[in-house]
C-alpha atoms as a PDB file:
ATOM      1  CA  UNK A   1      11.448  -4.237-132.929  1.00  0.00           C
ATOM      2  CA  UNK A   2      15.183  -4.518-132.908  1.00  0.00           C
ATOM      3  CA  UNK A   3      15.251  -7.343-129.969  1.00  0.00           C
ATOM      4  CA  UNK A   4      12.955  -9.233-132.414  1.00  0.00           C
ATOM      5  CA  UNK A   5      15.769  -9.740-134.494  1.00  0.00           C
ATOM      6  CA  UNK A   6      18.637  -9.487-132.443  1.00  0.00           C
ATOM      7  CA  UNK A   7      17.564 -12.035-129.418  1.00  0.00           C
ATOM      8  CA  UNK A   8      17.085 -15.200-132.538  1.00  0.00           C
ATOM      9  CA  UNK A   9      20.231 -13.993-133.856  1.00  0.00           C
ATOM     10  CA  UNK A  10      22.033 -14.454-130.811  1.00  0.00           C
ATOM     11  CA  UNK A  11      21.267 -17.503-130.179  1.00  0.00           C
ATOM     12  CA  UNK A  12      21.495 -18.824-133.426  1.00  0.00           C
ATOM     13  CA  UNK A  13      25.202 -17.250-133.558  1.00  0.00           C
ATOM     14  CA  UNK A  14      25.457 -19.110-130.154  1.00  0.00           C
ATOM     15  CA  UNK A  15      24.678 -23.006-131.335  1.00  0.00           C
ATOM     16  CA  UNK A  16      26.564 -22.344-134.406  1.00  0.00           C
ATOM     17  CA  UNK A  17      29.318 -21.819-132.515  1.00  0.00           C
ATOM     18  CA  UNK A  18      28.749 -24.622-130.229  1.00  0.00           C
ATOM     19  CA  UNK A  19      28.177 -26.884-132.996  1.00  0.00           C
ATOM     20  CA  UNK A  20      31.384 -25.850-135.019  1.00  0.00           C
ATOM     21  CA  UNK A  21      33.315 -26.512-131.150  1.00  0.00           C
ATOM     22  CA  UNK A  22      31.537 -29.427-131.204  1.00  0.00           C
ATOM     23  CA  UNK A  23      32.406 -30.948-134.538  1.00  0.00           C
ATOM     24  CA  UNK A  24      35.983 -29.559-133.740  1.00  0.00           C
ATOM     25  CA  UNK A  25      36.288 -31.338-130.535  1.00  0.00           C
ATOM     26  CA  UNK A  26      35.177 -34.739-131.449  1.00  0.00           C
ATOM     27  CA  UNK A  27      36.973 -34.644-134.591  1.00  0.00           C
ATOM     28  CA  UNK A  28      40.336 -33.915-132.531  1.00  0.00           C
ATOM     29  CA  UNK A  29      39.500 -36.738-129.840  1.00  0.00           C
ATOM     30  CA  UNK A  30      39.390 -39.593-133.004  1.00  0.00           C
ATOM     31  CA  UNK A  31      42.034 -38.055-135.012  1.00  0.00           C
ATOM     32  CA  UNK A  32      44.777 -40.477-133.813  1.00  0.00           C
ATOM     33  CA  UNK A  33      42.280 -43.141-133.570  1.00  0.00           C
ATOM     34  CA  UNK A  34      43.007 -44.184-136.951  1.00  0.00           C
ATOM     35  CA  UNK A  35      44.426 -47.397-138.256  1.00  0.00           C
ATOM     36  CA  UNK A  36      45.119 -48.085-142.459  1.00  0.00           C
ATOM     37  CA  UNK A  37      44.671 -51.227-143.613  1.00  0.00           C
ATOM     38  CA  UNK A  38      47.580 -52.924-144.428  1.00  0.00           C
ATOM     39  CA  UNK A  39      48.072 -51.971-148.280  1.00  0.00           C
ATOM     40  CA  UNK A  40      50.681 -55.045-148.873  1.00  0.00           C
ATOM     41  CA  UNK A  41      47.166 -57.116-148.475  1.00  0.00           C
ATOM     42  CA  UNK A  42      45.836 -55.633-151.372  1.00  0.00           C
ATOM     43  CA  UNK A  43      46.902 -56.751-154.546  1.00  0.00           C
ATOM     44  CA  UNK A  44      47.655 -54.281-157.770  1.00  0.00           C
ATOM     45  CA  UNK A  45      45.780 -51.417-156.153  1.00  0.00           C
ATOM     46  CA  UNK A  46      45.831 -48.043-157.356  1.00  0.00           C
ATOM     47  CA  UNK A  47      44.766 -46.065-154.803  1.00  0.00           C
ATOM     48  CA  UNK A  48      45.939 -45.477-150.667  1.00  0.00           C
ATOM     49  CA  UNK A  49      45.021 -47.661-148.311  1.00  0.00           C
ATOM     50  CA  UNK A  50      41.469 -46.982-147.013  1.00  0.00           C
ATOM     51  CA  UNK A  51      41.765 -45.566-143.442  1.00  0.00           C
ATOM     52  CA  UNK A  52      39.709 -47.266-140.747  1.00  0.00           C
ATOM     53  CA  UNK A  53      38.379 -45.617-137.333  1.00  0.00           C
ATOM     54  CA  UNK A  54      37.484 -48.442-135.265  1.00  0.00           C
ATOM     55  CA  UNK A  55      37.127 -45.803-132.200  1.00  0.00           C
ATOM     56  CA  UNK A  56      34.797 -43.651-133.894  1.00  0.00           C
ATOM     57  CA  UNK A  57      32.807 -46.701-135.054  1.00  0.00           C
ATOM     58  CA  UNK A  58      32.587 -48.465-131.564  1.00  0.00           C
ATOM     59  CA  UNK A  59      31.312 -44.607-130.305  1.00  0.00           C
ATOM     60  CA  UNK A  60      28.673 -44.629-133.154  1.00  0.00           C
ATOM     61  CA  UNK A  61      27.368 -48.419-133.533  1.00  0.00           C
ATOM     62  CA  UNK A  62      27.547 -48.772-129.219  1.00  0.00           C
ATOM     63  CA  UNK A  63      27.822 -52.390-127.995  1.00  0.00           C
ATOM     64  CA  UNK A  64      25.735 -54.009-130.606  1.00  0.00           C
ATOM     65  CA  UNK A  65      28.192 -52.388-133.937  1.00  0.00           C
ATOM     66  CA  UNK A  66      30.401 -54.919-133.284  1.00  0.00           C
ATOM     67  CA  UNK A  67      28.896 -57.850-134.747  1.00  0.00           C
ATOM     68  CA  UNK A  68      27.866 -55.959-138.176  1.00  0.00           C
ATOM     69  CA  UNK A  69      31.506 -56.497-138.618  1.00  0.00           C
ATOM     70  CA  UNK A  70      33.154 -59.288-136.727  1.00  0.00           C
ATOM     71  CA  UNK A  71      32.378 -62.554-137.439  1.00  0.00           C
ATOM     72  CA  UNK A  72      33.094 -66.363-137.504  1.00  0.00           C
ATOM     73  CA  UNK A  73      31.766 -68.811-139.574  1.00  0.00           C
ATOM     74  CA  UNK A  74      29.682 -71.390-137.616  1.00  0.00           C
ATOM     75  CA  UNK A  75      30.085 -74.498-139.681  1.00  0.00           C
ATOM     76  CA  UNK A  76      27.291 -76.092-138.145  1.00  0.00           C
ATOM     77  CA  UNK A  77      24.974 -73.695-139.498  1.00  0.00           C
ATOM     78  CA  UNK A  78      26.967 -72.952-141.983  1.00  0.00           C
ATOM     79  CA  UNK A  79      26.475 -69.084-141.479  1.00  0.00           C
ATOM     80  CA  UNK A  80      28.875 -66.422-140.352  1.00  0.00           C
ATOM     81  CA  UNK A  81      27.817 -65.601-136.768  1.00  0.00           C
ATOM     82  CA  UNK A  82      29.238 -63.124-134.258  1.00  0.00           C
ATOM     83  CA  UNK A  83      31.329 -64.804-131.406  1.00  0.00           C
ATOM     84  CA  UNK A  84      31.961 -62.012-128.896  1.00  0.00           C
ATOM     85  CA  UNK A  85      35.455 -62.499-127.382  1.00  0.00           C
ATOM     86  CA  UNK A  86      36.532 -64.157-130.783  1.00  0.00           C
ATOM     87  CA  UNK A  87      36.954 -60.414-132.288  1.00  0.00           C
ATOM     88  CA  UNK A  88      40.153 -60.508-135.103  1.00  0.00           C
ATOM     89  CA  UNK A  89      40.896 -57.755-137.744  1.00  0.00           C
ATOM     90  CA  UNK A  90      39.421 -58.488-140.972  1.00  0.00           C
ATOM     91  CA  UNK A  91      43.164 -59.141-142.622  1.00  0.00           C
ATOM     92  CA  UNK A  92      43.054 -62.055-140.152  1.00  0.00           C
ATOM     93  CA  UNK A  93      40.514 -63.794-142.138  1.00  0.00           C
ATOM     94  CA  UNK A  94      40.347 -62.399-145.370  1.00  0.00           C
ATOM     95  CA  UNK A  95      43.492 -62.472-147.543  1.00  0.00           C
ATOM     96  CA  UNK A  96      44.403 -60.242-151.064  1.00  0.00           C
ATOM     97  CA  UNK A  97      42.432 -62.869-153.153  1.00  0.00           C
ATOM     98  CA  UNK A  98      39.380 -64.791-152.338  1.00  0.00           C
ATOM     99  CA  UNK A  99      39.767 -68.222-150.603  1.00  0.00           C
ATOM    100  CA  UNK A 100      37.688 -71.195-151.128  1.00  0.00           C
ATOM    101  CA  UNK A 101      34.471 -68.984-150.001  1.00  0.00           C
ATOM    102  CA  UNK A 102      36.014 -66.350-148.230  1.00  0.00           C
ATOM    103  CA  UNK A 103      36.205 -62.711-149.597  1.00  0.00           C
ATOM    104  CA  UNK A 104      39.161 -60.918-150.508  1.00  0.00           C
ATOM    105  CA  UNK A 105      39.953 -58.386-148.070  1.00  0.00           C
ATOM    106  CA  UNK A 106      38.446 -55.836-150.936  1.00  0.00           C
ATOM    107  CA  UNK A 107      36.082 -57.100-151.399  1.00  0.00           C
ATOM    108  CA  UNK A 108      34.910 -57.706-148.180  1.00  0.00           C
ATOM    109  CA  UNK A 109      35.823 -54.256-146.731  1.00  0.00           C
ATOM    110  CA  UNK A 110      33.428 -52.818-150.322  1.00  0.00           C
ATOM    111  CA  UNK A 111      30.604 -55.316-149.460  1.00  0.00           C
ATOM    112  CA  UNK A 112      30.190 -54.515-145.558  1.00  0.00           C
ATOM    113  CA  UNK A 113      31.919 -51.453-144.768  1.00  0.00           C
ATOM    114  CA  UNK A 114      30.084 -49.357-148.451  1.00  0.00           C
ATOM    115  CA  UNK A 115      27.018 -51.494-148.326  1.00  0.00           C
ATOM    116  CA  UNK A 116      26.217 -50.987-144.678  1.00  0.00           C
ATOM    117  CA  UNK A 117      26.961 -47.056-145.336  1.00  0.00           C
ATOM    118  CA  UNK A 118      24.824 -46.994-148.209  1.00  0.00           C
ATOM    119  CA  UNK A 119      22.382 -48.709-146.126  1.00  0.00           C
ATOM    120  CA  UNK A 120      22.565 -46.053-143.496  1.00  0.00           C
ATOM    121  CA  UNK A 121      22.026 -42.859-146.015  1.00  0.00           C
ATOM    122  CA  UNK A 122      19.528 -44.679-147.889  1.00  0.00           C
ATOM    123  CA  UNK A 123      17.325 -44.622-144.109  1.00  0.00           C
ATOM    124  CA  UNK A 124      18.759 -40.656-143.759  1.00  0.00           C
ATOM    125  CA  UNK A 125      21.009 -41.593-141.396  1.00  0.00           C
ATOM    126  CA  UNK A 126      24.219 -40.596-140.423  1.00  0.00           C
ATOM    127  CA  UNK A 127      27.017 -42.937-142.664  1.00  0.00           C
ATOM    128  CA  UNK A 128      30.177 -42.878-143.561  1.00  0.00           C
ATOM    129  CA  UNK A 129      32.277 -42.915-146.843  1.00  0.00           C
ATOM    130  CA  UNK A 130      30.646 -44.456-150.328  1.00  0.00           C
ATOM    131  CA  UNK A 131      32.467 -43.234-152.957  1.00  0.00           C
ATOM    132  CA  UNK A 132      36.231 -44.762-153.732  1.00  0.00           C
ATOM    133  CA  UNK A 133      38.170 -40.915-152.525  1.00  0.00           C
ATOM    134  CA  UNK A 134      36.420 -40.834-149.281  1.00  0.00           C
ATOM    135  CA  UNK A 135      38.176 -44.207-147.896  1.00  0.00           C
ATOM    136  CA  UNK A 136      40.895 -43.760-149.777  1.00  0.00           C
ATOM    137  CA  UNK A 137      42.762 -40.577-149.507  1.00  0.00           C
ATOM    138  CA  UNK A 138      45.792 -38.984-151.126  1.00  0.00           C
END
Protein backbone atom coordinates (compact mmCIF):
# COMPACT_ATOMS: atom_id res chain seq x y z
CA UNK A 1 0.00 0.00 0.00
CA UNK A 2 2.75 2.38 0.90
CA UNK A 3 4.48 2.24 -2.79
CA UNK A 4 0.97 3.32 -3.94
CA UNK A 5 1.62 6.51 -2.54
CA UNK A 6 5.13 6.89 -2.40
CA UNK A 7 6.10 5.86 -6.25
CA UNK A 8 3.36 9.12 -7.59
CA UNK A 9 4.93 11.12 -5.02
CA UNK A 10 8.24 10.67 -6.25
CA UNK A 11 7.80 11.50 -9.32
CA UNK A 12 5.68 14.26 -8.85
CA UNK A 13 8.48 15.70 -6.35
CA UNK A 14 10.76 14.88 -9.39
CA UNK A 15 9.02 17.22 -12.33
CA UNK A 16 8.43 19.79 -9.78
CA UNK A 17 11.78 20.05 -9.38
CA UNK A 18 12.61 19.90 -12.94
CA UNK A 19 10.12 22.41 -13.72
CA UNK A 20 11.25 24.95 -10.95
CA UNK A 21 15.18 24.20 -12.70
CA UNK A 22 13.55 24.76 -15.64
CA UNK A 23 11.82 28.06 -15.10
CA UNK A 24 15.14 28.98 -13.22
CA UNK A 25 17.32 28.25 -16.09
CA UNK A 26 15.56 29.98 -18.84
CA UNK A 27 14.81 32.84 -16.76
CA UNK A 28 18.74 33.25 -16.08
CA UNK A 29 19.63 32.71 -19.93
CA UNK A 30 17.17 36.06 -20.88
CA UNK A 31 17.94 37.98 -17.86
CA UNK A 32 20.53 40.24 -19.60
CA UNK A 33 18.58 40.06 -22.69
CA UNK A 34 16.77 43.04 -21.78
CA UNK A 35 16.63 46.41 -23.42
CA UNK A 36 14.28 49.66 -21.84
CA UNK A 37 12.87 51.78 -24.06
CA UNK A 38 14.32 54.93 -24.21
CA UNK A 39 12.21 56.96 -21.49
CA UNK A 40 13.44 60.55 -22.98
CA UNK A 41 10.91 59.34 -25.96
CA UNK A 42 8.14 59.43 -23.79
CA UNK A 43 6.71 62.54 -22.93
CA UNK A 44 5.36 63.54 -19.16
CA UNK A 45 5.33 59.90 -18.09
CA UNK A 46 4.89 58.80 -14.71
CA UNK A 47 6.00 55.59 -14.57
CA UNK A 48 9.68 53.55 -15.63
CA UNK A 49 10.35 52.80 -18.81
CA UNK A 50 8.66 49.54 -19.93
CA UNK A 51 11.39 46.86 -20.31
CA UNK A 52 11.50 44.97 -23.60
CA UNK A 53 12.95 41.27 -24.21
CA UNK A 54 13.39 41.06 -27.79
CA UNK A 55 15.42 37.61 -27.11
CA UNK A 56 12.78 36.04 -25.25
CA UNK A 57 10.24 37.19 -27.86
CA UNK A 58 12.23 35.97 -31.01
CA UNK A 59 12.50 32.36 -28.77
CA UNK A 60 8.65 32.46 -28.28
CA UNK A 61 7.06 33.97 -31.66
CA UNK A 62 10.03 31.74 -33.89
CA UNK A 63 10.69 33.16 -37.38
CA UNK A 64 7.25 34.32 -38.16
CA UNK A 65 7.01 36.86 -34.53
CA UNK A 66 8.83 39.18 -36.26
CA UNK A 67 6.46 40.73 -38.49
CA UNK A 68 3.60 41.10 -35.64
CA UNK A 69 5.95 43.83 -34.78
CA UNK A 70 8.15 45.23 -37.47
CA UNK A 71 6.78 46.96 -40.10
CA UNK A 72 6.90 49.50 -43.02
CA UNK A 73 4.30 51.26 -44.51
CA UNK A 74 3.81 50.26 -48.20
CA UNK A 75 2.43 53.41 -49.71
CA UNK A 76 1.23 51.70 -52.60
CA UNK A 77 -1.15 49.80 -50.69
CA UNK A 78 -1.26 52.05 -48.31
CA UNK A 79 -0.91 49.35 -45.48
CA UNK A 80 1.88 48.68 -43.05
CA UNK A 81 3.56 45.49 -44.34
CA UNK A 82 6.52 43.53 -43.00
CA UNK A 83 9.81 44.02 -45.08
CA UNK A 84 12.22 41.41 -43.72
CA UNK A 85 15.76 42.88 -43.75
CA UNK A 86 14.13 46.42 -43.24
CA UNK A 87 13.81 45.52 -39.30
CA UNK A 88 14.29 49.14 -37.10
CA UNK A 89 13.35 49.63 -33.36
CA UNK A 90 10.04 51.04 -32.93
CA UNK A 91 11.65 54.61 -31.57
CA UNK A 92 12.92 54.68 -35.17
CA UNK A 93 9.55 55.27 -36.48
CA UNK A 94 7.41 56.31 -33.87
CA UNK A 95 8.29 59.51 -31.97
CA UNK A 96 6.83 60.90 -28.21
CA UNK A 97 3.73 62.37 -30.04
CA UNK A 98 1.83 61.11 -32.95
CA UNK A 99 2.93 62.20 -36.49
CA UNK A 100 0.75 62.88 -39.36
CA UNK A 101 -0.66 59.08 -39.02
CA UNK A 102 1.92 57.54 -37.17
CA UNK A 103 1.51 56.47 -33.45
CA UNK A 104 3.26 57.80 -30.63
CA UNK A 105 5.72 55.47 -29.41
CA UNK A 106 2.94 54.85 -26.42
CA UNK A 107 0.76 54.40 -27.98
CA UNK A 108 1.98 52.14 -30.33
CA UNK A 109 3.96 49.95 -27.85
CA UNK A 110 -0.06 49.84 -25.72
CA UNK A 111 -1.82 49.00 -29.06
CA UNK A 112 0.55 46.03 -30.32
CA UNK A 113 2.65 44.94 -27.61
CA UNK A 114 -0.96 44.85 -24.73
CA UNK A 115 -3.35 44.11 -27.50
CA UNK A 116 -1.46 41.21 -29.00
CA UNK A 117 -0.97 39.90 -25.20
CA UNK A 118 -4.45 40.27 -24.48
CA UNK A 119 -5.04 38.52 -27.61
CA UNK A 120 -2.90 35.64 -26.56
CA UNK A 121 -4.66 35.05 -22.90
CA UNK A 122 -7.93 35.65 -24.31
CA UNK A 123 -7.04 32.08 -26.68
CA UNK A 124 -5.36 30.57 -23.10
CA UNK A 125 -2.21 31.05 -24.29
CA UNK A 126 0.91 31.86 -22.92
CA UNK A 127 1.26 36.12 -22.99
CA UNK A 128 3.00 38.51 -21.56
CA UNK A 129 2.37 41.72 -19.43
CA UNK A 130 -1.31 43.62 -19.60
CA UNK A 131 -1.59 45.59 -16.82
CA UNK A 132 0.52 49.13 -16.58
CA UNK A 133 3.14 47.49 -13.34
CA UNK A 134 4.01 44.50 -15.31
CA UNK A 135 5.90 46.57 -18.22
CA UNK A 136 6.71 49.06 -16.15
CA UNK A 137 8.58 48.29 -13.05
CA UNK A 138 9.90 50.19 -10.05
Amino acid sequence: MKHNIFIPGVIFLCCAFIGILNTNLFAKGHKNKTQKLPLAIFSKENRPAAVFDHKLHEDVLGNTGCAKCHHVLDTAQNKLIYSEGEETACYECHSSEPKNEILSLREANHTSCTGCHRVLKKEKKLAGPTTCGECHKK
